[in-house]
PDB file of N, CA and C in Angstrom:
ATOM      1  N   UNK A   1      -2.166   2.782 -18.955  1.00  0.00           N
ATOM      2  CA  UNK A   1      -3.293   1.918 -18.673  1.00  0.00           C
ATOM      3  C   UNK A   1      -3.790   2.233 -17.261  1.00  0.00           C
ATOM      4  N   UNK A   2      -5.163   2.536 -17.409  1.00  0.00           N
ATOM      5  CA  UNK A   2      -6.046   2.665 -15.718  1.00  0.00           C
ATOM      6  C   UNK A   2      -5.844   1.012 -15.210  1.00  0.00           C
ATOM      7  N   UNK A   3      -5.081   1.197 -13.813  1.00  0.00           N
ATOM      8  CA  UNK A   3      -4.970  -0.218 -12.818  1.00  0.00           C
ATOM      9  C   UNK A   3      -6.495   0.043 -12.099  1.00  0.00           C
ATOM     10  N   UNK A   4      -6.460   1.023 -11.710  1.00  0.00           N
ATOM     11  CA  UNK A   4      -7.815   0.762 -10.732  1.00  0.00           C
ATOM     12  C   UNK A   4      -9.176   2.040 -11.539  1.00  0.00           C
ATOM     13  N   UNK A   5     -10.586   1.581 -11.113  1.00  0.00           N
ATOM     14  CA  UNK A   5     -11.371   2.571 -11.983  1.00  0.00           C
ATOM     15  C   UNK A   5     -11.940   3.092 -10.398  1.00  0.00           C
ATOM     16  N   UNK A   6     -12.113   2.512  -9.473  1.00  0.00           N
ATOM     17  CA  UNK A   6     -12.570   3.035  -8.355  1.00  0.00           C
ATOM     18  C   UNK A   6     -11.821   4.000  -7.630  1.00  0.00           C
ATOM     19  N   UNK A   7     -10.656   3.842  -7.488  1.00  0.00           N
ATOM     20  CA  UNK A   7      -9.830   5.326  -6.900  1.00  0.00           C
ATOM     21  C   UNK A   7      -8.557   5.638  -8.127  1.00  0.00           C
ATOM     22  N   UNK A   8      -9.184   6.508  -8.899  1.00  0.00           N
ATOM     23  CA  UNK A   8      -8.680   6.411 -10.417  1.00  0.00           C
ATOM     24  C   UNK A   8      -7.149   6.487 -10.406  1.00  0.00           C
ATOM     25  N   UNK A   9      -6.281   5.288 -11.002  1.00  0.00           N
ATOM     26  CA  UNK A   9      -4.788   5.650 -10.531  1.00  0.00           C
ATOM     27  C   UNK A   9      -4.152   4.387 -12.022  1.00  0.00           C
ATOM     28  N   UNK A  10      -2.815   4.866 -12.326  1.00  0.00           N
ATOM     29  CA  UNK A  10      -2.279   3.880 -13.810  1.00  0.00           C
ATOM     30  C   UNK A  10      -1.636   3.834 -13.272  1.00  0.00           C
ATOM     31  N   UNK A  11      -0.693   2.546 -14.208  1.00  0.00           N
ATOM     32  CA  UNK A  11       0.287   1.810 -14.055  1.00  0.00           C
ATOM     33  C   UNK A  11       1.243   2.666 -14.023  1.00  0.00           C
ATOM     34  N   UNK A  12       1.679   3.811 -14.667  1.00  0.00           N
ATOM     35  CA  UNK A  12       2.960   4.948 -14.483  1.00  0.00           C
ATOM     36  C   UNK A  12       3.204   4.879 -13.232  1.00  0.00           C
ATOM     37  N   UNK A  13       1.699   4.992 -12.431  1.00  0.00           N
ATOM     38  CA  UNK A  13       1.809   5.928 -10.832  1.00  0.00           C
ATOM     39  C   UNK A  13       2.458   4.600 -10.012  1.00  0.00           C
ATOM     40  N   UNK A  14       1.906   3.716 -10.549  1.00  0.00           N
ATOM     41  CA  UNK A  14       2.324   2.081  -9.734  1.00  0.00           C
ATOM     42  C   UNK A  14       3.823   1.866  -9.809  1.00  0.00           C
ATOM     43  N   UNK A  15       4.315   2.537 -11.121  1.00  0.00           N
ATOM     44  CA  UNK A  15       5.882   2.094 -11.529  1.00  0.00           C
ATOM     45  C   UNK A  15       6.245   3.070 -10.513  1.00  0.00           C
ATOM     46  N   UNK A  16       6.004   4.475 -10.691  1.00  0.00           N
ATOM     47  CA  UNK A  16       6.663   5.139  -9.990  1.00  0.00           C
ATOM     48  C   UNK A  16       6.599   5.038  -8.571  1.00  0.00           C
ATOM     49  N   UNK A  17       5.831   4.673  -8.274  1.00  0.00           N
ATOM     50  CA  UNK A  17       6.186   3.980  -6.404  1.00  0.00           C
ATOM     51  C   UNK A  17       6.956   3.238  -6.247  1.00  0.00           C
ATOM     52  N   UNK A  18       6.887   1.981  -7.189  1.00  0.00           N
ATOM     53  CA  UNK A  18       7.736   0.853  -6.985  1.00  0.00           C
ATOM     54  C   UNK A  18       9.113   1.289  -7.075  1.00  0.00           C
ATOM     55  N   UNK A  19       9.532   2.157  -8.290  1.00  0.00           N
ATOM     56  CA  UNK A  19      10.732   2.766  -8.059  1.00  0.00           C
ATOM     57  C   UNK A  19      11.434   3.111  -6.665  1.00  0.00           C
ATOM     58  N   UNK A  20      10.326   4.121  -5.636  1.00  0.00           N
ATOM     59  CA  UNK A  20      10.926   4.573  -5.105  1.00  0.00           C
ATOM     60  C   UNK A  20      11.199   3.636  -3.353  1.00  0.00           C
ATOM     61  N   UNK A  21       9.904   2.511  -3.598  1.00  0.00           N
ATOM     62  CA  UNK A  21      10.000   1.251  -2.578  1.00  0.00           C
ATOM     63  C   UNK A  21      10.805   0.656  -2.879  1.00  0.00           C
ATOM     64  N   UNK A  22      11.464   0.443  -4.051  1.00  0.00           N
ATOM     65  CA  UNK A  22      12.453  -0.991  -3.836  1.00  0.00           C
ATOM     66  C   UNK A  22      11.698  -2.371  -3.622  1.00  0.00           C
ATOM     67  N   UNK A  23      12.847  -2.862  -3.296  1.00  0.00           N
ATOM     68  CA  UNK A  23      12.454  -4.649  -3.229  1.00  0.00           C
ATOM     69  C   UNK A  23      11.527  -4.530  -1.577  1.00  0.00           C
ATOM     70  N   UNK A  24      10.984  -3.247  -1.142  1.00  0.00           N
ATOM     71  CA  UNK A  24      10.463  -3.707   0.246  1.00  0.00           C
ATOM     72  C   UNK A  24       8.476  -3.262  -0.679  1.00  0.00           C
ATOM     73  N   UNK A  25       8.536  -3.409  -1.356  1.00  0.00           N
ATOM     74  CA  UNK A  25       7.181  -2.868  -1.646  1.00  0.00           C
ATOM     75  C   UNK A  25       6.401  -3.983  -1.333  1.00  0.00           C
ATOM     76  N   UNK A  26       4.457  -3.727  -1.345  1.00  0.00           N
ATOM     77  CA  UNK A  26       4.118  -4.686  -1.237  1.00  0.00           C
ATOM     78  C   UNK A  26       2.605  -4.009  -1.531  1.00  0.00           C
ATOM     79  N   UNK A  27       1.308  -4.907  -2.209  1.00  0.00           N
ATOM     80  CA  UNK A  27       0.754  -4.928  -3.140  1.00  0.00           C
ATOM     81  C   UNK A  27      -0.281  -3.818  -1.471  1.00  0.00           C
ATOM     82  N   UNK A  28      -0.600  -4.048  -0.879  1.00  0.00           N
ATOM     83  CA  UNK A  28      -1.298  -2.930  -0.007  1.00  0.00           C
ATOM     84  C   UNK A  28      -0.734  -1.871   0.361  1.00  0.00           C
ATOM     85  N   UNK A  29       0.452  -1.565   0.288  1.00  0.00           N
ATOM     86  CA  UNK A  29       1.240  -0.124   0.726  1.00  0.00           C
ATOM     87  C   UNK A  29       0.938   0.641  -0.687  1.00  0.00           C
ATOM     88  N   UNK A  30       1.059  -0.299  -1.919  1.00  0.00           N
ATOM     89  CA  UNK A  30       1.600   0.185  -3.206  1.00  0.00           C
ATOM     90  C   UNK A  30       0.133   0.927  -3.609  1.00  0.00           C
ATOM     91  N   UNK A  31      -1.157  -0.388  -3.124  1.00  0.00           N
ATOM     92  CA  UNK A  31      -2.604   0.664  -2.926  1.00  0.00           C
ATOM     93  C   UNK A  31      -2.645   1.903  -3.009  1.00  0.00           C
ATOM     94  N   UNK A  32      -2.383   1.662  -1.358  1.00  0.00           N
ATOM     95  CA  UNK A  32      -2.601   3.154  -0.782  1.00  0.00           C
ATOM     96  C   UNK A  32      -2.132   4.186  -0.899  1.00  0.00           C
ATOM     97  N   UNK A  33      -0.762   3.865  -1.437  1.00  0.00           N
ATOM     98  CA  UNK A  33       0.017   4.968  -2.401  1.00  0.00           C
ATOM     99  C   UNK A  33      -0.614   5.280  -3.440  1.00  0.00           C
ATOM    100  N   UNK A  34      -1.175   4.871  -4.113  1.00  0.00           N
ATOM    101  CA  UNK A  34      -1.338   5.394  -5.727  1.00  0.00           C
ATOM    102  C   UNK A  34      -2.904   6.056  -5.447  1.00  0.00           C
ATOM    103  N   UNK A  35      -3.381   5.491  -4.534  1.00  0.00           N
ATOM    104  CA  UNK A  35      -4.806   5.661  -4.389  1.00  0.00           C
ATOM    105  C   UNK A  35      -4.969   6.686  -3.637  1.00  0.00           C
ATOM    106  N   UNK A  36      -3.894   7.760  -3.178  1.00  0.00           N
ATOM    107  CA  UNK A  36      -4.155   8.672  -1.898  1.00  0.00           C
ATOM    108  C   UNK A  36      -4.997   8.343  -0.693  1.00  0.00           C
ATOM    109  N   UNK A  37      -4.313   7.125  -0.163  1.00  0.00           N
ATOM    110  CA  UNK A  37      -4.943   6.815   1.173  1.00  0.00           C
ATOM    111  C   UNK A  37      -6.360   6.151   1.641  1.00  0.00           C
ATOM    112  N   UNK A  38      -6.459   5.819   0.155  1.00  0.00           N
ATOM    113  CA  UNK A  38      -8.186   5.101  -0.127  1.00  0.00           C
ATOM    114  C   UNK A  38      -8.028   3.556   0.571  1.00  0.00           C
ATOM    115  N   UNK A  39      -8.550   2.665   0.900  1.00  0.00           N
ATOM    116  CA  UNK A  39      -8.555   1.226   0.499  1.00  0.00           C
ATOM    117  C   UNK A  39      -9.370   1.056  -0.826  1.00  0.00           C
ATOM    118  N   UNK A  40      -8.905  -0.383  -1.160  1.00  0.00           N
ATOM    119  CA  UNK A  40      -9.629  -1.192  -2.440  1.00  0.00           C
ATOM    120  C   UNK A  40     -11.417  -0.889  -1.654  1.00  0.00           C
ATOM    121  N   UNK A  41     -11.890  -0.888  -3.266  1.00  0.00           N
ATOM    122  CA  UNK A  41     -13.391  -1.055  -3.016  1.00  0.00           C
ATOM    123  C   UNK A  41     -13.981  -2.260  -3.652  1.00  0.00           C
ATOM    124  N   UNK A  42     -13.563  -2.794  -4.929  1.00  0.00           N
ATOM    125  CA  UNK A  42     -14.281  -3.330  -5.936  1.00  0.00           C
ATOM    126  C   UNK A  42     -13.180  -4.840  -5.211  1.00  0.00           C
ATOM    127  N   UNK A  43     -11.992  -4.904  -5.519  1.00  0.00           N
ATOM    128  CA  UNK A  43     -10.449  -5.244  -5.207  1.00  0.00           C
ATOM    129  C   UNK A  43      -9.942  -5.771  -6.691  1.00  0.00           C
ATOM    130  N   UNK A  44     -10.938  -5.468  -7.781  1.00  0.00           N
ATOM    131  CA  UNK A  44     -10.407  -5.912  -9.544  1.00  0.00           C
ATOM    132  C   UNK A  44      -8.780  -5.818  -9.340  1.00  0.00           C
ATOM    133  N   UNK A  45      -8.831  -5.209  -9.627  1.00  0.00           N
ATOM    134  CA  UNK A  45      -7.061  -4.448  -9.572  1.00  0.00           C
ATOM    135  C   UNK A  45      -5.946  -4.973  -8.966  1.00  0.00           C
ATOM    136  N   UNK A  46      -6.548  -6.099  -8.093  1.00  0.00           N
ATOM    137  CA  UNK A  46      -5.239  -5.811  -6.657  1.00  0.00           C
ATOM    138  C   UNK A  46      -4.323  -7.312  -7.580  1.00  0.00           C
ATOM    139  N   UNK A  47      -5.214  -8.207  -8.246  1.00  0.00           N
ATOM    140  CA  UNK A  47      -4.700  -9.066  -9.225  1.00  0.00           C
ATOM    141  C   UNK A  47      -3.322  -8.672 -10.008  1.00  0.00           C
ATOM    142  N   UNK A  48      -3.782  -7.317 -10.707  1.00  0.00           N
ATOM    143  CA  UNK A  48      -2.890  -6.763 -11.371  1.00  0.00           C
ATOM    144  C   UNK A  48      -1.832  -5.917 -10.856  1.00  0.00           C
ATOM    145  N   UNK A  49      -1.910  -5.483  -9.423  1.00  0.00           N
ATOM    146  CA  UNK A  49      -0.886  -4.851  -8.629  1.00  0.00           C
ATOM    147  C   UNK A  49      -0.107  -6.072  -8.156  1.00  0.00           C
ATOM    148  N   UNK A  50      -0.674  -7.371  -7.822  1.00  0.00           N
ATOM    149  CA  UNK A  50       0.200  -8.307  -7.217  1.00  0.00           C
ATOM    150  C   UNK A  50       0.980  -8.935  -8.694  1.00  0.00           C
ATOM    151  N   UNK A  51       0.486  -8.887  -9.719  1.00  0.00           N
ATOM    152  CA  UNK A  51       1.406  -9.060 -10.592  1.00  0.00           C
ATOM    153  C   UNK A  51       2.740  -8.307 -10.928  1.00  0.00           C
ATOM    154  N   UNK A  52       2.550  -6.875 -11.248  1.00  0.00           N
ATOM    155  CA  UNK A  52       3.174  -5.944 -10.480  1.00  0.00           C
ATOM    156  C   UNK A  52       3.985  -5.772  -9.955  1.00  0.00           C
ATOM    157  N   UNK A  53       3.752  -6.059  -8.778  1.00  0.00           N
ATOM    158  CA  UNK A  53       4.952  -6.218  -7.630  1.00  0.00           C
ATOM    159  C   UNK A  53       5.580  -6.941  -7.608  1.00  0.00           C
ATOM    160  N   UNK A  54       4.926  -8.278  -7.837  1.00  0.00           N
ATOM    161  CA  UNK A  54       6.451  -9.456  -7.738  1.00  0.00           C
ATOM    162  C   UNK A  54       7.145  -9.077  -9.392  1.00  0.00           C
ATOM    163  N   UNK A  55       6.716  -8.783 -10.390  1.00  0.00           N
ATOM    164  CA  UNK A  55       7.775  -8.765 -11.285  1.00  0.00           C
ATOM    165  C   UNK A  55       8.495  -7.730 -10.839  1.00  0.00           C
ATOM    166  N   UNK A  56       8.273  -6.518 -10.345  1.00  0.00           N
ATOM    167  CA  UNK A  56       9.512  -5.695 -10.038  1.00  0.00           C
ATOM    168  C   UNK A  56      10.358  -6.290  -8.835  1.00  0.00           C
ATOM    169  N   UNK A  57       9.826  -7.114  -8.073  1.00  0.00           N
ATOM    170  CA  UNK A  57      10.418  -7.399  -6.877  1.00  0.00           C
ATOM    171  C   UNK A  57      10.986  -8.795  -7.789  1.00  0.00           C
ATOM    172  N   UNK A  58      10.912  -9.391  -8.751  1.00  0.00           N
ATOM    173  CA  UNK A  58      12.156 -10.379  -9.693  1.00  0.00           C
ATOM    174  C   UNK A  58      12.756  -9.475 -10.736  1.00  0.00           C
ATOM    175  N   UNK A  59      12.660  -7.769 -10.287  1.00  0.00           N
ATOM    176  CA  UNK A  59      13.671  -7.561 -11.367  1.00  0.00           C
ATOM    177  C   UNK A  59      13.504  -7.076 -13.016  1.00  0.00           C
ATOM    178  N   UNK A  60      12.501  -7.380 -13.316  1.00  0.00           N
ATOM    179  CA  UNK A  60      11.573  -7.164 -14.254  1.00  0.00           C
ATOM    180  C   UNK A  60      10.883  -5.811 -14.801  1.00  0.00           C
ATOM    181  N   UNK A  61      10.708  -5.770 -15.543  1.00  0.00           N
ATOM    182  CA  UNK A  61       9.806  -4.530 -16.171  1.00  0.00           C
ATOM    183  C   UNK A  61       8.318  -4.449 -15.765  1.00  0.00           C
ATOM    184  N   UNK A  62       7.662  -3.466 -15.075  1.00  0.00           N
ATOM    185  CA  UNK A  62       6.467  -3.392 -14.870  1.00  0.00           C
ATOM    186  C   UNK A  62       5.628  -2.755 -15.752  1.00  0.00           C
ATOM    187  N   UNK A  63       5.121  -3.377 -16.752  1.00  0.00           N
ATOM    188  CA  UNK A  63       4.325  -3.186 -17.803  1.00  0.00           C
ATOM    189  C   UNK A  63       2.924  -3.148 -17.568  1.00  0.00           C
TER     190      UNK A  63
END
């Protein structure tokens, strides 16, 4: 699934960061990671990255 349509990046790329952040991740680092250094433009997305993050940061499956 496309998370963001403005700096084109999916949920794989989101898991796979979070993987490698751990419990220190956080919904603007996780951005700029997936986004190669972009900021939000639209910010649709950042809803669904902060969902995201706290379920991996409770442990959870990031779907």
């Amino acid at each position: 699934m496309m998370v963001c349509l403005c700096h084109p990046f999916s949920d794989k790329k989101v898991r796979e960061h979070l993987e490698k952040q751990g419990g220190s991740a956080r919904v603007s680092t996780v951005y700029t990671a997936c986004a190669d250094g972009e900021k939000p433009s639209c910010c649709t997305c950042l809803a669904t990255l902060k969902d995201m993050v706290q379920t991996h940061k409770a442990g959870g499956a990031t779907a």
